[in-house]
N, C-alpha and C. Protein backbone atom coordinates (compact mmCIF):
# COMPACT_ATOMS: atom_id res chain seq x y z
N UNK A 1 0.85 -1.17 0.00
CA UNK A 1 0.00 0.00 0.00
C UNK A 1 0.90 1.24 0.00
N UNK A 2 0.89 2.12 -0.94
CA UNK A 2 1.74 3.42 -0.62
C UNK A 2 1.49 4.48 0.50
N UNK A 3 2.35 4.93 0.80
CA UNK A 3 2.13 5.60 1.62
C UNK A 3 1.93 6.91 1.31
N UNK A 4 0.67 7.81 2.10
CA UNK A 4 -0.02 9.06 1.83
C UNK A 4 0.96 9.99 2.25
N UNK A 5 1.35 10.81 1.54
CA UNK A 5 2.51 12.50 1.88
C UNK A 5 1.40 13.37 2.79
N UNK A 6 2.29 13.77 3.71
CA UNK A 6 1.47 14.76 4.31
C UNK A 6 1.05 16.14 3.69
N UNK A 7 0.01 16.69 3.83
CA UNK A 7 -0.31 17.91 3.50
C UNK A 7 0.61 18.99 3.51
N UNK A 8 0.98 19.51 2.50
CA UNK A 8 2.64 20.66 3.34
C UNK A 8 1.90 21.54 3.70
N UNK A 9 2.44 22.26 4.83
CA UNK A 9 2.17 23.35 5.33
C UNK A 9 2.27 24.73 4.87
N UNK A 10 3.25 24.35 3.57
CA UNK A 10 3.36 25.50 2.62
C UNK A 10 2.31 25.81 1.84
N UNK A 11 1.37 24.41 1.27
CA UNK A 11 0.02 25.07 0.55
C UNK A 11 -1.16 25.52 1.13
N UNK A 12 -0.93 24.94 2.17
CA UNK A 12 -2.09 26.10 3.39
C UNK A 12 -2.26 27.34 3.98
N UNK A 13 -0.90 27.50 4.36
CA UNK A 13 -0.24 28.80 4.26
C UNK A 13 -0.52 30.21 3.30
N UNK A 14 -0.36 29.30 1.94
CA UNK A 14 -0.34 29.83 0.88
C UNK A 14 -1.94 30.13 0.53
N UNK A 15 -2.85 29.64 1.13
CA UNK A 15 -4.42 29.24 0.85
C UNK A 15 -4.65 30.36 1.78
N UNK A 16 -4.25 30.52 3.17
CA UNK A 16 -4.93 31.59 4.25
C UNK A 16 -3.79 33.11 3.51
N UNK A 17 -2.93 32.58 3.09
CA UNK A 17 -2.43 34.44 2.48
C UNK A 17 -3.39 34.69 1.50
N UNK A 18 -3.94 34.34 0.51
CA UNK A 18 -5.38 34.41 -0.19
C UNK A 18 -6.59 34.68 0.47
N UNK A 19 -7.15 34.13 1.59
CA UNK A 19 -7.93 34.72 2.06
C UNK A 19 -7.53 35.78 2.91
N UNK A 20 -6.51 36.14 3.58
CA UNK A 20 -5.86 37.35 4.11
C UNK A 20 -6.35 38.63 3.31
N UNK A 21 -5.50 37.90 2.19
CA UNK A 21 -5.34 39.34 1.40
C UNK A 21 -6.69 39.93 1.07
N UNK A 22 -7.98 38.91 0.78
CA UNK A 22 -9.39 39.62 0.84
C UNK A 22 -10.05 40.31 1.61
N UNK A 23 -9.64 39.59 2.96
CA UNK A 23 -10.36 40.46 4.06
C UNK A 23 -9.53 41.30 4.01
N UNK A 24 -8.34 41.88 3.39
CA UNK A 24 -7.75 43.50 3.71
C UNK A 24 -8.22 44.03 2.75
N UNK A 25 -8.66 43.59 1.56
CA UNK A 25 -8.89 44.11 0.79
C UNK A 25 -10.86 44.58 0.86
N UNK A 26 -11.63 44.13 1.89
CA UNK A 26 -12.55 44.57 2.29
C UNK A 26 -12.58 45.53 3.40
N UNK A 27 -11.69 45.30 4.43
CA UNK A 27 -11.31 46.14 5.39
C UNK A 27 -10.62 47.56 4.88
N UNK A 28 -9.88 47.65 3.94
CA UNK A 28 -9.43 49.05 3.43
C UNK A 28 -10.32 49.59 2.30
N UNK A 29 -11.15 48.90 2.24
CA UNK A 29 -12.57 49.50 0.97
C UNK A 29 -11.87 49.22 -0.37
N UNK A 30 -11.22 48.46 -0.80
CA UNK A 30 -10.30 48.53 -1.83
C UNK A 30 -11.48 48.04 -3.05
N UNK A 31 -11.16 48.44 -4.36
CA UNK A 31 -11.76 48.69 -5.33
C UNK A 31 -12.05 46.56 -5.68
N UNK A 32 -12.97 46.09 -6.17
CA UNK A 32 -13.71 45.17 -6.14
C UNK A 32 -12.63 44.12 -7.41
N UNK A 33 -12.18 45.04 -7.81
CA UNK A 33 -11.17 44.22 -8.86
C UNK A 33 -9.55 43.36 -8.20
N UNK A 34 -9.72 43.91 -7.34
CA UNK A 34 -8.07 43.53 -6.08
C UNK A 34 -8.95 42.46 -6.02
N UNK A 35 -10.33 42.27 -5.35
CA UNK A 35 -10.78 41.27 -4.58
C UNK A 35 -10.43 40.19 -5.75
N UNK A 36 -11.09 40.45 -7.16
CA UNK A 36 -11.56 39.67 -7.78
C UNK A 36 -9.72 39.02 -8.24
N UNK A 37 -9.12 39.84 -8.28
CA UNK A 37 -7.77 39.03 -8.76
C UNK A 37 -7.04 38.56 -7.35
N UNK A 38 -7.41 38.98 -6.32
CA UNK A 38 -7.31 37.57 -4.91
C UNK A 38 -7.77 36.35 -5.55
N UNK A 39 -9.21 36.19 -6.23
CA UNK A 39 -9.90 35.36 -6.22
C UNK A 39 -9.35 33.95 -7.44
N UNK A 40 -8.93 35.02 -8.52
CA UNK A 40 -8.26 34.29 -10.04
C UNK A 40 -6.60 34.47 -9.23
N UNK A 41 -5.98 34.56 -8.56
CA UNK A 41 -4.87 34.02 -8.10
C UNK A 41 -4.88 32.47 -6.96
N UNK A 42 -6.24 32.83 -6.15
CA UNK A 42 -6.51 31.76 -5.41
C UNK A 42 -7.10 30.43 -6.27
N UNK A 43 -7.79 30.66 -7.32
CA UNK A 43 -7.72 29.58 -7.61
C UNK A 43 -7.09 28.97 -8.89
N UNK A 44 -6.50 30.01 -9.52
CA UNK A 44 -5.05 29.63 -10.38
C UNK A 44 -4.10 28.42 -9.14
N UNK A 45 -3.87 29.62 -8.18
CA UNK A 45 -2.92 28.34 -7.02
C UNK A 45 -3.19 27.04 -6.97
N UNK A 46 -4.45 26.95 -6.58
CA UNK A 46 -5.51 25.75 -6.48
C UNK A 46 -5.49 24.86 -7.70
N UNK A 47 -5.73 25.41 -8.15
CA UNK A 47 -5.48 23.91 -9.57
C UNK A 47 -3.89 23.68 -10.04
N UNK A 48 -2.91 24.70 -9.61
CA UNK A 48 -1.57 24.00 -9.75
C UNK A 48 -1.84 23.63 -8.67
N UNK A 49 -1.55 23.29 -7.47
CA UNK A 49 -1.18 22.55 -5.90
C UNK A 49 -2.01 21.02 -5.96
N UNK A 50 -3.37 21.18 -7.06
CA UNK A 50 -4.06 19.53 -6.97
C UNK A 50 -3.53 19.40 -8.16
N UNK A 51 -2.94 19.91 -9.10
CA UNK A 51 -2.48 19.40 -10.36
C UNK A 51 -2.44 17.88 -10.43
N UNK A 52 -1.70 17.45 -9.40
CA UNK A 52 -1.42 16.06 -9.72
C UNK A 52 -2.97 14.85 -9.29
N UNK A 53 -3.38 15.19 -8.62
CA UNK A 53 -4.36 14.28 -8.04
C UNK A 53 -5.61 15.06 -9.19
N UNK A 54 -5.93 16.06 -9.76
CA UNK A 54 -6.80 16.46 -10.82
C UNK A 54 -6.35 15.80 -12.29
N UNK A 55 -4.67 15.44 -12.22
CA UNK A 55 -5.11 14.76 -13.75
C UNK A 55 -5.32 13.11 -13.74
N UNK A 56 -5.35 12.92 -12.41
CA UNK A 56 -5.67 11.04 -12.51
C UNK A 56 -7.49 11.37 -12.51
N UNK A 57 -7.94 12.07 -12.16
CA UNK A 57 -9.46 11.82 -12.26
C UNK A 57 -10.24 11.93 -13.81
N UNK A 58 -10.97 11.29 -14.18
CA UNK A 58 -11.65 11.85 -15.86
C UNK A 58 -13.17 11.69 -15.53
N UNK A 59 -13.55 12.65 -16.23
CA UNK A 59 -14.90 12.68 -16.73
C UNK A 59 -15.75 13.41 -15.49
N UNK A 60 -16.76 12.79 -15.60
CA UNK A 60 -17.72 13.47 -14.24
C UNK A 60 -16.69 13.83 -12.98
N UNK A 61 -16.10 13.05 -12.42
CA UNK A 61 -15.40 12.81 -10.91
C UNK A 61 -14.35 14.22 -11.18
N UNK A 62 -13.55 14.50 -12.39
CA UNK A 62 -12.89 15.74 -12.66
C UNK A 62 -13.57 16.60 -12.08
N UNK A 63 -15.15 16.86 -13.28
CA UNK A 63 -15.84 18.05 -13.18
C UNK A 63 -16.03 18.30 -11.74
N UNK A 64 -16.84 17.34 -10.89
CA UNK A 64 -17.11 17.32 -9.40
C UNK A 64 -15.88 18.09 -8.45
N UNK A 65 -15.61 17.84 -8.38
CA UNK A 65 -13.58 18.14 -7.67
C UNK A 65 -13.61 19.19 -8.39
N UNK A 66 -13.51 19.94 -9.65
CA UNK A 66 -13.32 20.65 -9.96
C UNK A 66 -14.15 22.26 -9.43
N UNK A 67 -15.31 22.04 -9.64
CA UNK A 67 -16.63 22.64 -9.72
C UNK A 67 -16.45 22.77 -8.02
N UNK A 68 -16.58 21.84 -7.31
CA UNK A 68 -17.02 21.95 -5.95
C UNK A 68 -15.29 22.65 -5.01
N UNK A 69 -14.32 22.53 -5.71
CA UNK A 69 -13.30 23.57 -5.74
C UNK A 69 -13.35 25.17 -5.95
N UNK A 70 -13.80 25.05 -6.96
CA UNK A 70 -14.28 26.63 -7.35
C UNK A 70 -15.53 27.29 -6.48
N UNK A 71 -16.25 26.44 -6.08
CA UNK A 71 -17.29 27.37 -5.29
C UNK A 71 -16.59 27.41 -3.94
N UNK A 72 -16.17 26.62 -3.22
CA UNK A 72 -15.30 26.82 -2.21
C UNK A 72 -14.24 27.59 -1.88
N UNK A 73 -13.79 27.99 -3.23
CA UNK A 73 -12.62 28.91 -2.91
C UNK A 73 -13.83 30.51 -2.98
N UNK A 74 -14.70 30.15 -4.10
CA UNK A 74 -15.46 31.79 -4.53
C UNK A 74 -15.76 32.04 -2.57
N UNK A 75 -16.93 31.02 -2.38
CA UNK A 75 -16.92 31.34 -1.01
C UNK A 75 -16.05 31.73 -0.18
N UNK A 76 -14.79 31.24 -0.01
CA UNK A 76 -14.14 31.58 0.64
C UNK A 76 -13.36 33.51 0.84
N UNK A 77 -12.92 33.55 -0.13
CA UNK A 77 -13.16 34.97 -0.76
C UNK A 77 -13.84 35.67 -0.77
N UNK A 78 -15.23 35.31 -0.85
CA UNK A 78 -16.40 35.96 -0.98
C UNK A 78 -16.19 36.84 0.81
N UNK A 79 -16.45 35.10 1.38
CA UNK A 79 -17.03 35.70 2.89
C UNK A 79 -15.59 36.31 4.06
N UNK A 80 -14.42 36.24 3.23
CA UNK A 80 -13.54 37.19 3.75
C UNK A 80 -13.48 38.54 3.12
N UNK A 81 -13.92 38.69 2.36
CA UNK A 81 -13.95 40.00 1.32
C UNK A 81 -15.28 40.77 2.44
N UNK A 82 -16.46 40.01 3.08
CA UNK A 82 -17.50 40.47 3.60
C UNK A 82 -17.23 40.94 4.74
N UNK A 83 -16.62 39.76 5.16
CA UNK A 83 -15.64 40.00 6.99
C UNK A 83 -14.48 41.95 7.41
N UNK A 84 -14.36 41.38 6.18
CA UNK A 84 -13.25 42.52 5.78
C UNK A 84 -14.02 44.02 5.99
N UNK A 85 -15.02 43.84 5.23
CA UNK A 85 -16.26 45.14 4.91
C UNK A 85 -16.70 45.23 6.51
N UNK A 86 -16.97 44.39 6.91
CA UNK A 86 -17.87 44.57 8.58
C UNK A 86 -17.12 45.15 8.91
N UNK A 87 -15.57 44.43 9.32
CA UNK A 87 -14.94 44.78 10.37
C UNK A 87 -14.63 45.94 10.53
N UNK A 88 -14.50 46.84 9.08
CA UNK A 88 -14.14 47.87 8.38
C UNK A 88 -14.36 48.94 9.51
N UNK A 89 -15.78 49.20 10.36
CA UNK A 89 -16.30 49.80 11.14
C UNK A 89 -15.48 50.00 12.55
N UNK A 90 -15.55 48.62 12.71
CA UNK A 90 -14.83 48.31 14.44
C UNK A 90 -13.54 48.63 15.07
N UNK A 91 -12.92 48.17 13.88
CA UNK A 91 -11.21 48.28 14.10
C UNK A 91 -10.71 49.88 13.68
């Protein structure tokens, strides 16, 4: 049985500096296009970092993984981009 590599800590890392950078970019009111190229950098990252485990899958099981990737990251972005806007007030 092979053995599973651990998750590096470098692509997670690399996943919360992406959502970082949204919530500053909601917190400083920044123009909606920063957000949106957080968003096409986060998931540019994202499909190189599964590169390898996205090209053994075909057909439906791709699209799935694929698709349910992309709304997860939009969300993700989304609701730090929102966080960002609230907090905007407090801090």
């Amino acid at each position: 049985m092979p053995r599973r590599r651990a998750y590096p800590v470098t692509v997670a890392a690399s996943e919360i500096a992406f959502a970082i950078a949204a919530f500053a970019c909601g917190l400083y009111d920044a123009p909606l296009e920063l957000t949106v190229l957080a968003a096409v950098g986060m998931l540019a990252y994202w499909s190189w970092s599964r590169r390898l485990v996205l090209r053994r899958l075909r057909g439906a099981s791709w699209m799935t993984a694929s698709v349910m990737g992309v709304v997860t990251i939009i969300s993700i972005v989304a609701g730090a981009y929102w966080l960002g806007l609230a907090s905007g007030g407090i801090i």
